[in-house]
PDB file of N, CA and C in Angstrom:
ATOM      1  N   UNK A   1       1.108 -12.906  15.549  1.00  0.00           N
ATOM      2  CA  UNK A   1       1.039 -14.306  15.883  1.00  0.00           C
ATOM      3  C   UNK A   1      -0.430 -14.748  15.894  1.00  0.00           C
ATOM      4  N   UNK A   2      -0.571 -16.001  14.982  1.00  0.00           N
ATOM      5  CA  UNK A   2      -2.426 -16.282  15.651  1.00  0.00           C
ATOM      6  C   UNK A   2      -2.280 -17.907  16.011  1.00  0.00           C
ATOM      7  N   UNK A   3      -1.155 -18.152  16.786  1.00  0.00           N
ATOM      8  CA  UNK A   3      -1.196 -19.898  17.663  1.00  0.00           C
ATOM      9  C   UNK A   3       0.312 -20.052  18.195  1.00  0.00           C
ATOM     10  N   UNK A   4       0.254 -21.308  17.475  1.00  0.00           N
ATOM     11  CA  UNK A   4       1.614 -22.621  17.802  1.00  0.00           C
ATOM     12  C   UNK A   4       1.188 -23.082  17.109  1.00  0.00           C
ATOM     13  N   UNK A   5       2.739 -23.551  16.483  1.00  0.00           N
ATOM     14  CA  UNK A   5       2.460 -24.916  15.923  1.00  0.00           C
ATOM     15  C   UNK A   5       1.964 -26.131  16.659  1.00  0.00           C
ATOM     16  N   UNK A   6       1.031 -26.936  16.066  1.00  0.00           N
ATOM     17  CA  UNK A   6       0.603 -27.888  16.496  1.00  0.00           C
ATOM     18  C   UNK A   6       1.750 -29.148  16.804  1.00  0.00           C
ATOM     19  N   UNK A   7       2.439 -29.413  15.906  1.00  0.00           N
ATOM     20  CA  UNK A   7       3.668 -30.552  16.525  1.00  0.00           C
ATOM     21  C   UNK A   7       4.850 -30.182  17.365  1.00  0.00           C
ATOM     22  N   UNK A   8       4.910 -28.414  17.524  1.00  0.00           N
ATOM     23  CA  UNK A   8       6.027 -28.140  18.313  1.00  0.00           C
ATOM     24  C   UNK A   8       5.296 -26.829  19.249  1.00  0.00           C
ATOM     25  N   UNK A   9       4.611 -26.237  20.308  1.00  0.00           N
ATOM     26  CA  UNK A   9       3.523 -25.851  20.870  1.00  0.00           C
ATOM     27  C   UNK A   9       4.672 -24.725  21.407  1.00  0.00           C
ATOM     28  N   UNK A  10       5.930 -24.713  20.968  1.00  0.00           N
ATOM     29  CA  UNK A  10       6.804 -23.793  21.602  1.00  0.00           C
ATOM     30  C   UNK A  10       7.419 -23.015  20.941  1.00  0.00           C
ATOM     31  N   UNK A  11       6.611 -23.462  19.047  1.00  0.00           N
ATOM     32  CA  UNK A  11       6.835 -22.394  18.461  1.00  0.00           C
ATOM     33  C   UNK A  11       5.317 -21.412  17.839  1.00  0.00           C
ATOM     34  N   UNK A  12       5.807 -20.228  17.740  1.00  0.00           N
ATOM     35  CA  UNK A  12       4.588 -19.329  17.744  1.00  0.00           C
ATOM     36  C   UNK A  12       4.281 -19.377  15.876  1.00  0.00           C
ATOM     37  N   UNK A  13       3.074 -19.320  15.604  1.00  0.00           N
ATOM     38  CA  UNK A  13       2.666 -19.872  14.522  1.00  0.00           C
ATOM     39  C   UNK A  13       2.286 -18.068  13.764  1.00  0.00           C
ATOM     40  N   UNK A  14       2.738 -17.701  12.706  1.00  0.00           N
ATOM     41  CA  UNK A  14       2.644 -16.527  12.426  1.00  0.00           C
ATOM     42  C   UNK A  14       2.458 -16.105  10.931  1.00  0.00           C
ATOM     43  N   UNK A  15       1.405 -14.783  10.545  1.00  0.00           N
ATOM     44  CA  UNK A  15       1.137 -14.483   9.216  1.00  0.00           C
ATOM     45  C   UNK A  15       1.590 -13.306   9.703  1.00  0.00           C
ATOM     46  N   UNK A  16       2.055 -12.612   8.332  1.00  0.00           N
ATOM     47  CA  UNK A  16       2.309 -11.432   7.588  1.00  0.00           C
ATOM     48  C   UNK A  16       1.068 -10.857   6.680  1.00  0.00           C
ATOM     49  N   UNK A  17       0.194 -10.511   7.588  1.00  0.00           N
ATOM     50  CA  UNK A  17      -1.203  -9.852   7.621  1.00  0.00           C
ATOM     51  C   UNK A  17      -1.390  -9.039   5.952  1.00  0.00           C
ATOM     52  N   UNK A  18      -0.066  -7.939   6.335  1.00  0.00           N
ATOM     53  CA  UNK A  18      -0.155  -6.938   4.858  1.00  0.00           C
ATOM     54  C   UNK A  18       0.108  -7.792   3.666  1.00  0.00           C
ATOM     55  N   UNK A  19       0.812  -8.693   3.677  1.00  0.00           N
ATOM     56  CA  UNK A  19       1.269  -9.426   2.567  1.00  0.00           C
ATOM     57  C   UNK A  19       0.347 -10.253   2.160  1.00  0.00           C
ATOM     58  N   UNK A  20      -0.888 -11.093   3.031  1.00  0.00           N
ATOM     59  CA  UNK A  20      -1.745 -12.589   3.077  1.00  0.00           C
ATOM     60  C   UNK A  20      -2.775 -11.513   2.513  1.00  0.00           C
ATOM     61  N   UNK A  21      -3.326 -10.127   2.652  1.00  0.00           N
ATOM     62  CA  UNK A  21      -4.035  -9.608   2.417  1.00  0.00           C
ATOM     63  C   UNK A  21      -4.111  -8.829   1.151  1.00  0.00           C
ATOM     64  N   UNK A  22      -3.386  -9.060   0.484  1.00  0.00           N
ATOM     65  CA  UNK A  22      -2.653  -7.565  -0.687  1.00  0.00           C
ATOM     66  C   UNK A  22      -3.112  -8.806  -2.218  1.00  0.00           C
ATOM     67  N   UNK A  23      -3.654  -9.795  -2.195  1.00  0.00           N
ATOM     68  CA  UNK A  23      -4.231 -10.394  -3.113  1.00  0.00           C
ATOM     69  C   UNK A  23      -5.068 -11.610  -3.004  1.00  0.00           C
ATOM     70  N   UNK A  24      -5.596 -12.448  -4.028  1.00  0.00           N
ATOM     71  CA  UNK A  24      -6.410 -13.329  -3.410  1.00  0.00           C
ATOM     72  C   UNK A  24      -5.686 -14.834  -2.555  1.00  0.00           C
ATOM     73  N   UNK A  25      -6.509 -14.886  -1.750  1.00  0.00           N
ATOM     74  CA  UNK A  25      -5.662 -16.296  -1.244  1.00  0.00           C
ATOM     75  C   UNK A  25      -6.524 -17.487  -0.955  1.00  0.00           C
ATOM     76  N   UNK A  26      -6.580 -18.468  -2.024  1.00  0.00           N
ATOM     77  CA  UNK A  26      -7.007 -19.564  -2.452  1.00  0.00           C
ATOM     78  C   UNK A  26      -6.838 -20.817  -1.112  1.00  0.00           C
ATOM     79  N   UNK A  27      -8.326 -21.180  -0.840  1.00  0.00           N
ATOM     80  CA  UNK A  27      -8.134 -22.205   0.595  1.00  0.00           C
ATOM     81  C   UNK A  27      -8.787 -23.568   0.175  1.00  0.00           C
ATOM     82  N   UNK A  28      -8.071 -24.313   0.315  1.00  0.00           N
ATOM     83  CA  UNK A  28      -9.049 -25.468  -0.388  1.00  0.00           C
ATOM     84  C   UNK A  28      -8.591 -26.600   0.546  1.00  0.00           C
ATOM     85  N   UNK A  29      -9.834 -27.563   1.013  1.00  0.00           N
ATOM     86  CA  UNK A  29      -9.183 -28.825   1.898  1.00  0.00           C
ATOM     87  C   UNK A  29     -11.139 -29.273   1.677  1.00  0.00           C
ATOM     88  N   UNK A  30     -10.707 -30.640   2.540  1.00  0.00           N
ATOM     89  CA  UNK A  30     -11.876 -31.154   2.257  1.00  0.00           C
ATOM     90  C   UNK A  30     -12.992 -31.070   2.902  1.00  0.00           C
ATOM     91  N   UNK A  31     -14.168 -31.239   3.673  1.00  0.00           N
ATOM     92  CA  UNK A  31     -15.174 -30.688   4.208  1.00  0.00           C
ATOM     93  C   UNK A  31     -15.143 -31.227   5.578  1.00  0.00           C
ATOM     94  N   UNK A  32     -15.296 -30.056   6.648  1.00  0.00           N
ATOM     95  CA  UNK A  32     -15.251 -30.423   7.402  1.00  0.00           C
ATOM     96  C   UNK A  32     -14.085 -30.604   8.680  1.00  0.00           C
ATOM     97  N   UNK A  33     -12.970 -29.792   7.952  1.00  0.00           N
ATOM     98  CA  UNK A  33     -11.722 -29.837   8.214  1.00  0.00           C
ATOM     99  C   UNK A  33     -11.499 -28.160   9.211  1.00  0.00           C
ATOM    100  N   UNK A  34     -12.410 -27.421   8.951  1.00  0.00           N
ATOM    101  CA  UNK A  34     -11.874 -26.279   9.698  1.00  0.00           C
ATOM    102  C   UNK A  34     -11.883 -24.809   8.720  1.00  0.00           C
ATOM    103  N   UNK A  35     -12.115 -24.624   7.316  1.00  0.00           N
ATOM    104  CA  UNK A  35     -11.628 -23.903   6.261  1.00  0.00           C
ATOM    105  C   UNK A  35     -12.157 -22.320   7.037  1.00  0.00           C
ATOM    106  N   UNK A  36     -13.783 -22.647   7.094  1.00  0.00           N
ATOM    107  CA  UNK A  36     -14.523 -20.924   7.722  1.00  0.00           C
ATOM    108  C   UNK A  36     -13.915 -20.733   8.808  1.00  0.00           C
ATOM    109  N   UNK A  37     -13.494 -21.512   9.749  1.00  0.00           N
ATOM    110  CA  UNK A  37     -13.139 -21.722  11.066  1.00  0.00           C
ATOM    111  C   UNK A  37     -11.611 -20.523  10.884  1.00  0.00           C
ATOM    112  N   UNK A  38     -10.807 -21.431  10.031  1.00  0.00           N
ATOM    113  CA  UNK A  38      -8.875 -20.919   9.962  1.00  0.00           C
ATOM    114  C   UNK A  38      -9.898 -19.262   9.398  1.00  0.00           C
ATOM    115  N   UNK A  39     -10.284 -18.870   8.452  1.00  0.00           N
ATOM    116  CA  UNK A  39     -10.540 -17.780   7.959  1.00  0.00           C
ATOM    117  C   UNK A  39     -11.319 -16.649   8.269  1.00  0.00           C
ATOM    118  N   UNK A  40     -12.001 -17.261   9.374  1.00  0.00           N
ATOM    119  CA  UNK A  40     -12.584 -15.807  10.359  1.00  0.00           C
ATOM    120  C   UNK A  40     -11.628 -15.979  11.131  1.00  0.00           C
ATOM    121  N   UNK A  41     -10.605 -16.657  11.755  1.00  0.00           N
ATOM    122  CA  UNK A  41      -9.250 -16.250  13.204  1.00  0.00           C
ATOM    123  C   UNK A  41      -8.593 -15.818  12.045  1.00  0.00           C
ATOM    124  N   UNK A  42      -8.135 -15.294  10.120  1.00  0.00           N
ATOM    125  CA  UNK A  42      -7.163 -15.064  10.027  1.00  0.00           C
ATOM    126  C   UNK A  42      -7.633 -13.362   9.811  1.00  0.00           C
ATOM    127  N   UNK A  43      -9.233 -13.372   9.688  1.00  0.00           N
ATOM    128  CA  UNK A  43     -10.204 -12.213   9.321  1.00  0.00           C
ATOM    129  C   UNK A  43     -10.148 -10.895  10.349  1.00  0.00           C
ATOM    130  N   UNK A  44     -10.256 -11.630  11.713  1.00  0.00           N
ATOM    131  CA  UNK A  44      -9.983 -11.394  12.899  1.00  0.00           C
ATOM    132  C   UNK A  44      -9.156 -10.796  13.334  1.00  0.00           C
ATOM    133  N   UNK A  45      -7.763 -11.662  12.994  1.00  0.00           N
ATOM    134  CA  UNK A  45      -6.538 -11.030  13.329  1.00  0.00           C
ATOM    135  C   UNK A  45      -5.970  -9.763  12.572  1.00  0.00           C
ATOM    136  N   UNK A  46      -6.544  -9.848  11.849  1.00  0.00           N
ATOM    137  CA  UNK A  46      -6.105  -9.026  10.102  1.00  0.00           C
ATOM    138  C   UNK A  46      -6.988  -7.642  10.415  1.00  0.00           C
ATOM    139  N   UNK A  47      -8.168  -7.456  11.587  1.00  0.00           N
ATOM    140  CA  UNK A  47      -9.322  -6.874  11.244  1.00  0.00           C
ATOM    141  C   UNK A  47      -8.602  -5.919  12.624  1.00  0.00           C
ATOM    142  N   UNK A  48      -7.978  -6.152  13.174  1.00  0.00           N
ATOM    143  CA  UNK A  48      -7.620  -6.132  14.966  1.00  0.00           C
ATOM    144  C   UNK A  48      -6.397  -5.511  14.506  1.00  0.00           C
ATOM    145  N   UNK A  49      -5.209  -5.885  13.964  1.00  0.00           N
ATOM    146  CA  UNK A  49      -4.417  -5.329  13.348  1.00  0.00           C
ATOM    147  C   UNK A  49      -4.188  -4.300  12.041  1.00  0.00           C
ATOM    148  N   UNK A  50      -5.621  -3.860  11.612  1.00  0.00           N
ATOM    149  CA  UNK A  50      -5.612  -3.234  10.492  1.00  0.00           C
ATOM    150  C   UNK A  50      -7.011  -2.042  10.679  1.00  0.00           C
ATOM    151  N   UNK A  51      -7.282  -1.606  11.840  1.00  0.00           N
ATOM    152  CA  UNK A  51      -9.496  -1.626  11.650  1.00  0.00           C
ATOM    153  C   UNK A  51      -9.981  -0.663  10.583  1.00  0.00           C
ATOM    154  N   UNK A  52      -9.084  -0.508   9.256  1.00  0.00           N
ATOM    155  CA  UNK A  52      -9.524   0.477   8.125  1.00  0.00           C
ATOM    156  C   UNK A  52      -9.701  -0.598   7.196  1.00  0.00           C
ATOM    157  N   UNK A  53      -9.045  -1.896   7.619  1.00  0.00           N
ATOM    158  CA  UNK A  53      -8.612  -2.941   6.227  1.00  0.00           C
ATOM    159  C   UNK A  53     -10.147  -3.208   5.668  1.00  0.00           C
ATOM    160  N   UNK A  54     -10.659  -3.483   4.480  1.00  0.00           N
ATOM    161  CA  UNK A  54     -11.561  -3.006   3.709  1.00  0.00           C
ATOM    162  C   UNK A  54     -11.987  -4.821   3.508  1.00  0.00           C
ATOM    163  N   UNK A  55     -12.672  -5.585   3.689  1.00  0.00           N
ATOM    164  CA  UNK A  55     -12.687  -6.904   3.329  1.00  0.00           C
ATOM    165  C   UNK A  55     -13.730  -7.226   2.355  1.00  0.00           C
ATOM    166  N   UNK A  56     -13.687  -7.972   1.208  1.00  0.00           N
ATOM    167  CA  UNK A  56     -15.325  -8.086   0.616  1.00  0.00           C
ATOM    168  C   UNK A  56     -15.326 -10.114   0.477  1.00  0.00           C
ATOM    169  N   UNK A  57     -16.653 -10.786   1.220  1.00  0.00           N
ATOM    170  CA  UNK A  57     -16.899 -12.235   0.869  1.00  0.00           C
ATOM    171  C   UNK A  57     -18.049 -12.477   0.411  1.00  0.00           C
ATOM    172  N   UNK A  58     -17.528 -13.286  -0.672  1.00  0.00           N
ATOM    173  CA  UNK A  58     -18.836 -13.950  -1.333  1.00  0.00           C
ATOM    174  C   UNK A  58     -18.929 -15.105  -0.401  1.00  0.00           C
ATOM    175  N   UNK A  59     -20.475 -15.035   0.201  1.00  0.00           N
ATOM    176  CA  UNK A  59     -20.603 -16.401   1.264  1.00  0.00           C
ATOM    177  C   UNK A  59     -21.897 -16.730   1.139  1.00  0.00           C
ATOM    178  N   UNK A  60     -22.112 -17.194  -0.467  1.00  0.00           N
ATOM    179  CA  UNK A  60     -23.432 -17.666  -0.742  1.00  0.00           C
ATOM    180  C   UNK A  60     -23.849 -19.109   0.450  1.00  0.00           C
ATOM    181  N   UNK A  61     -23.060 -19.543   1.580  1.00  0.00           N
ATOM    182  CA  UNK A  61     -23.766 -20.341   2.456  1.00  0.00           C
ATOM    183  C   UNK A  61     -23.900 -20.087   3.468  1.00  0.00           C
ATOM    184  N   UNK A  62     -23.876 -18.671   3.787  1.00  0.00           N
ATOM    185  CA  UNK A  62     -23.847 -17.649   4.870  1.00  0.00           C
ATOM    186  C   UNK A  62     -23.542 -18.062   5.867  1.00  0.00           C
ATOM    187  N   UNK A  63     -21.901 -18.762   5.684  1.00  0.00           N
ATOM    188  CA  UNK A  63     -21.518 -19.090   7.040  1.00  0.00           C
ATOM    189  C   UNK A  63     -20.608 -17.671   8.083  1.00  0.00           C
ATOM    190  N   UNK A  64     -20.265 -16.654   7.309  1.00  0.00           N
ATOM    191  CA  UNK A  64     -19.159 -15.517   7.817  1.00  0.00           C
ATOM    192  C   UNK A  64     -20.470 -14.602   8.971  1.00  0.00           C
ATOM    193  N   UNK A  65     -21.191 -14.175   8.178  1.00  0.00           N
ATOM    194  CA  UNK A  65     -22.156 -12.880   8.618  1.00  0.00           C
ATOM    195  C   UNK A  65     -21.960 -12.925  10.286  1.00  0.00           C
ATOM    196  N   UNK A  66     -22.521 -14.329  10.873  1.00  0.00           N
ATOM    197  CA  UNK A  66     -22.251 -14.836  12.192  1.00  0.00           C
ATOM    198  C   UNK A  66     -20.564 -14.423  13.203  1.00  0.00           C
ATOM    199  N   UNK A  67     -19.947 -14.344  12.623  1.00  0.00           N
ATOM    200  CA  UNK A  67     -18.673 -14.482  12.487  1.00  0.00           C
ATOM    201  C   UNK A  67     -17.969 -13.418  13.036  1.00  0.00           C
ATOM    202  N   UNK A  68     -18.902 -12.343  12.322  1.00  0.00           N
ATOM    203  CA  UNK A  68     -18.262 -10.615  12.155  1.00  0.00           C
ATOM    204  C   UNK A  68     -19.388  -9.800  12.386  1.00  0.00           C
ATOM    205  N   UNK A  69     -20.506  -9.888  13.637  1.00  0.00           N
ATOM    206  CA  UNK A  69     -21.386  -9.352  13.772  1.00  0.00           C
ATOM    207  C   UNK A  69     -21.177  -7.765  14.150  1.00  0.00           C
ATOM    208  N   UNK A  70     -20.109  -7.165  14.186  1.00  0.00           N
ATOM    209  CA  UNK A  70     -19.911  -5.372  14.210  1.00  0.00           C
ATOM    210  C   UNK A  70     -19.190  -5.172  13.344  1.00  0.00           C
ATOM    211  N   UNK A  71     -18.641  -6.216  12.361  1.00  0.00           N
ATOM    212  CA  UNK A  71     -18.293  -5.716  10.793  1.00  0.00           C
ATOM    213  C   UNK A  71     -18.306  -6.053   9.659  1.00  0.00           C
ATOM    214  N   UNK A  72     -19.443  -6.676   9.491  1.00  0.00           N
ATOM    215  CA  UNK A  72     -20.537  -6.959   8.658  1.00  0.00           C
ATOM    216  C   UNK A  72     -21.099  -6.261   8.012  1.00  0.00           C
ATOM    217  N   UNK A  73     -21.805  -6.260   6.663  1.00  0.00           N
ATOM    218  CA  UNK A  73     -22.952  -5.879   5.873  1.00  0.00           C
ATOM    219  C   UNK A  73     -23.314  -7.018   5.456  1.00  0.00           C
ATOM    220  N   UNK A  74     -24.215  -7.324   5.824  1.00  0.00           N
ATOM    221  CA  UNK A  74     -24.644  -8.729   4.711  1.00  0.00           C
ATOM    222  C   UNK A  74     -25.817  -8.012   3.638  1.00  0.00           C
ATOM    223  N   UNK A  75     -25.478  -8.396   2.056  1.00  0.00           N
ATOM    224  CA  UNK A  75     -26.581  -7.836   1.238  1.00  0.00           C
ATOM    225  C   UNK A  75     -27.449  -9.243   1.118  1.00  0.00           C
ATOM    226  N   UNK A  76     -28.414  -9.278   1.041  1.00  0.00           N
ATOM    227  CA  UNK A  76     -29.658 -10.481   1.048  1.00  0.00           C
ATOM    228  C   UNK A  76     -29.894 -10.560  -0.508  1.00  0.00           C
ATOM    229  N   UNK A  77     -29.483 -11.945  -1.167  1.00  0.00           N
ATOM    230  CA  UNK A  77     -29.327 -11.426  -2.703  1.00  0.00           C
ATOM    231  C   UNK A  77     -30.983 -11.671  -3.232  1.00  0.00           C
ATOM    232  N   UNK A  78     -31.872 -12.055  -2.339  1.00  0.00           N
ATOM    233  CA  UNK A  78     -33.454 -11.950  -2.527  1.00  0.00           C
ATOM    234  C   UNK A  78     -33.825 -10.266  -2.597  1.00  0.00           C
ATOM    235  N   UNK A  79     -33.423  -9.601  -1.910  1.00  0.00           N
ATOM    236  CA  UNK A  79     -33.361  -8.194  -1.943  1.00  0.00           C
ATOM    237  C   UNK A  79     -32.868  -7.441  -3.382  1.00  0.00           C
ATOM    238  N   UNK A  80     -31.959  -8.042  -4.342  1.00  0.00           N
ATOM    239  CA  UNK A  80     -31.391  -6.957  -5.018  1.00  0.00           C
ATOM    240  C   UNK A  80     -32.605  -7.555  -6.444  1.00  0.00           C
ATOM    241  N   UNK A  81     -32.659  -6.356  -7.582  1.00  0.00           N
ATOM    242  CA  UNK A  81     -33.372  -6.350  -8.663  1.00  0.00           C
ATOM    243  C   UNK A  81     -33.031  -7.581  -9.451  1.00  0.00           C
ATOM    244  N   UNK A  82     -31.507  -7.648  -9.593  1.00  0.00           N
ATOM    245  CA  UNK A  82     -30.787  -8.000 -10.696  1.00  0.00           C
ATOM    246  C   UNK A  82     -29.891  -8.826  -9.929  1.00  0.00           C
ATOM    247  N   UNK A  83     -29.181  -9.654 -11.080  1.00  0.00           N
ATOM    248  CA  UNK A  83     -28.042 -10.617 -10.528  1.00  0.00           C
ATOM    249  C   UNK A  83     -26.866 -10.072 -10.170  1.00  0.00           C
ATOM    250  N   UNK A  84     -25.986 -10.090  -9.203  1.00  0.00           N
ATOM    251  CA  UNK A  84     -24.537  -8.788  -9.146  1.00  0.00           C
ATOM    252  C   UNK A  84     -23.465  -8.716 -10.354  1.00  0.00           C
ATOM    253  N   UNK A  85     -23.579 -10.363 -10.796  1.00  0.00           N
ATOM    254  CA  UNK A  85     -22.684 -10.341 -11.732  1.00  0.00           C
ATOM    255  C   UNK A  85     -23.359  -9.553 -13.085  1.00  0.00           C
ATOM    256  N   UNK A  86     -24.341  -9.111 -13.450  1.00  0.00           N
ATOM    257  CA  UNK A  86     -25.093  -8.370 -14.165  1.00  0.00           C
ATOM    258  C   UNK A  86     -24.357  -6.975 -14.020  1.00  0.00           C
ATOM    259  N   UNK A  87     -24.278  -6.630 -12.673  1.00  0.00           N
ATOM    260  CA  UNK A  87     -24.412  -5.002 -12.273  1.00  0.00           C
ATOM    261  C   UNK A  87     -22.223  -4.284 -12.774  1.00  0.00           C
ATOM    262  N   UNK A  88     -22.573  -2.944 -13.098  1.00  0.00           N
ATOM    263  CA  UNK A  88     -21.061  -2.312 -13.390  1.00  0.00           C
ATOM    264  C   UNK A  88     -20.846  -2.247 -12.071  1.00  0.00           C
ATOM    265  N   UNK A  89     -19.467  -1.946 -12.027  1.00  0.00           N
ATOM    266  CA  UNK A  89     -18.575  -1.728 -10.398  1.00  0.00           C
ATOM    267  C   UNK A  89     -18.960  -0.744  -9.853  1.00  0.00           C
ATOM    268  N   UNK A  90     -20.251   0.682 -10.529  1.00  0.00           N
ATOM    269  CA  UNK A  90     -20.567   1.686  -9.804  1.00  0.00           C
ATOM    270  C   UNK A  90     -21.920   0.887  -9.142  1.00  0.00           C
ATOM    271  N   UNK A  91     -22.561   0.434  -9.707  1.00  0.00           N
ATOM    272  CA  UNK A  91     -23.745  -0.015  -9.161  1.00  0.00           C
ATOM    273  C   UNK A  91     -23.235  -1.112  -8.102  1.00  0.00           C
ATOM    274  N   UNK A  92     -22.595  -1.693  -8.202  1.00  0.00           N
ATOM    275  CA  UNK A  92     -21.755  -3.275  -6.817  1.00  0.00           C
ATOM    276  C   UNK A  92     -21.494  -2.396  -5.792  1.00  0.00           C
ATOM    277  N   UNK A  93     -20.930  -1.210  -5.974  1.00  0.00           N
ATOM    278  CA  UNK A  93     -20.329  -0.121  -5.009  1.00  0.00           C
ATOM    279  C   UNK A  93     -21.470   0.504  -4.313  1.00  0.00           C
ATOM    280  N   UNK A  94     -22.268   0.486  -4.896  1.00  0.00           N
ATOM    281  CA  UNK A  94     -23.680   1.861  -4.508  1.00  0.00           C
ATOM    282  C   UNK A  94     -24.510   0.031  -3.260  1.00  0.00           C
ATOM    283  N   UNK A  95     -24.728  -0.728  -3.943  1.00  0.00           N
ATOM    284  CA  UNK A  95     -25.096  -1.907  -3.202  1.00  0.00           C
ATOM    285  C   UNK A  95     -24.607  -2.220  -1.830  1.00  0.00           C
ATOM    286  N   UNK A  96     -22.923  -2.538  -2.571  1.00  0.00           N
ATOM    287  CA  UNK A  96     -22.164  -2.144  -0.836  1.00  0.00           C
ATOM    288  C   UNK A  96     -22.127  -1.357   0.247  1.00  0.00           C
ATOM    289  N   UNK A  97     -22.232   0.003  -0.064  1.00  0.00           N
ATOM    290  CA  UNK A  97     -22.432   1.040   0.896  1.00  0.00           C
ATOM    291  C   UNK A  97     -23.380   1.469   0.682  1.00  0.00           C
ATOM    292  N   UNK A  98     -24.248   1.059   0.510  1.00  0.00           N
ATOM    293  CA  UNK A  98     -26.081   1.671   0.941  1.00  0.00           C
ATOM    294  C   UNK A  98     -26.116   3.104   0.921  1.00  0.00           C
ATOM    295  N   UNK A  99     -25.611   3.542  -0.247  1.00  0.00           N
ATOM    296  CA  UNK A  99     -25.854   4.947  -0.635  1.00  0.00           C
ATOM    297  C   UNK A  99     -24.938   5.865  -0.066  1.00  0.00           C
ATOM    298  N   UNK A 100     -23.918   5.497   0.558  1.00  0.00           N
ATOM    299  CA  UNK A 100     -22.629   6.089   1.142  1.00  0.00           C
ATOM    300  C   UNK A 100     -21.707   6.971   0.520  1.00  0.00           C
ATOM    301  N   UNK A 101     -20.809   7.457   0.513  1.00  0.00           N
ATOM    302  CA  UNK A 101     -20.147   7.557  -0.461  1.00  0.00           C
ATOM    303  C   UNK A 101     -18.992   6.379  -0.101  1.00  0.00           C
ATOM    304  N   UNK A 102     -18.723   5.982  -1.470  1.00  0.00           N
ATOM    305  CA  UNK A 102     -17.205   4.689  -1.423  1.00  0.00           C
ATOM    306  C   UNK A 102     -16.200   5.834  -1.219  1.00  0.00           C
ATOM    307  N   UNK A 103     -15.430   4.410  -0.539  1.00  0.00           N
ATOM    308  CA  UNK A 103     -14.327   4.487  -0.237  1.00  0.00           C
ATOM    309  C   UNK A 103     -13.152   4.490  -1.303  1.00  0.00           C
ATOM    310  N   UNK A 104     -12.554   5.377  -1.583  1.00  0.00           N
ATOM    311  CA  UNK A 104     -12.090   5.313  -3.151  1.00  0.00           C
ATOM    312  C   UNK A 104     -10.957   4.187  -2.925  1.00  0.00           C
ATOM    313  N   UNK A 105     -10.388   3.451  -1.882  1.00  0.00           N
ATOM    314  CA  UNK A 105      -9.354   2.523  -2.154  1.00  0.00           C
ATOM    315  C   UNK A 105      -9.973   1.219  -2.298  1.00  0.00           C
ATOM    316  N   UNK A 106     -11.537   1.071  -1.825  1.00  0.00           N
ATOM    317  CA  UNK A 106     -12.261  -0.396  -1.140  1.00  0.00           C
ATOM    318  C   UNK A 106     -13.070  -0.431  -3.322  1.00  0.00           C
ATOM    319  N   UNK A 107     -13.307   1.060  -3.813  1.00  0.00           N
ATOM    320  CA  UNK A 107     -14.033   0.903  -4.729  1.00  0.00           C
ATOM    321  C   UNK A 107     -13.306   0.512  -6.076  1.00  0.00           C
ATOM    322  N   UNK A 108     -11.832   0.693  -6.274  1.00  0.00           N
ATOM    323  CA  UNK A 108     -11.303   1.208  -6.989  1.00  0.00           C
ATOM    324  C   UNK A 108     -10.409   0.328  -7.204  1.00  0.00           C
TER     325      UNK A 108
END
């Protein structure tokens, strides 16, 4: 559960975490409406109910980093050589985990 519905407060408002998570899910509304807001409580819930679940955001307006301060990496794209979209999926991987070894389900 992550609420109530707003017009009926007596019903419990609910995602199917494995399912909302298992591909991309497209959010679009107009500015100002709540979008980062709904998507770190769905990040949250998903993160609390899952703590292996593997997440990757492009947040070129660095609104998330704040968001998820103990599960976070933020890469600083002033920091990298090259552009990412330049780099193969071994080198994006080696970026992500700072010399780690990947995770073969998060890399793969």
């Amino acid at each position: 559960m992550i609420g109530k519905l707003t017009q009926d407060d007596t019903i419990d408002a609910a995602i199917h975490i494995p399912r909302c998570c298992r591909s991309i899910l497209p959010l679009s509304a107009p500015p100002g409406v709540g979008k980062s807001t709904a998507v770190s409580l769905l990040l949250h819930k998903a993160i609390s109910s899952d703590p292996k679940l593997r997440v990757l955001i492009l947040d070129p307006h660095n609104e998330f980093a704040a968001a998820f301060p103990d599960h976070s990496v933020v890469v600083d794209t002033g920091d990298a050589r090259s552009a990412f979209w330049l780099m193969r999926l071994e080198e994006f991987a080696e970026v992500i985990f700072r010399g780690r070894p990947a995770v073969p389900e998060a890399a793969g």
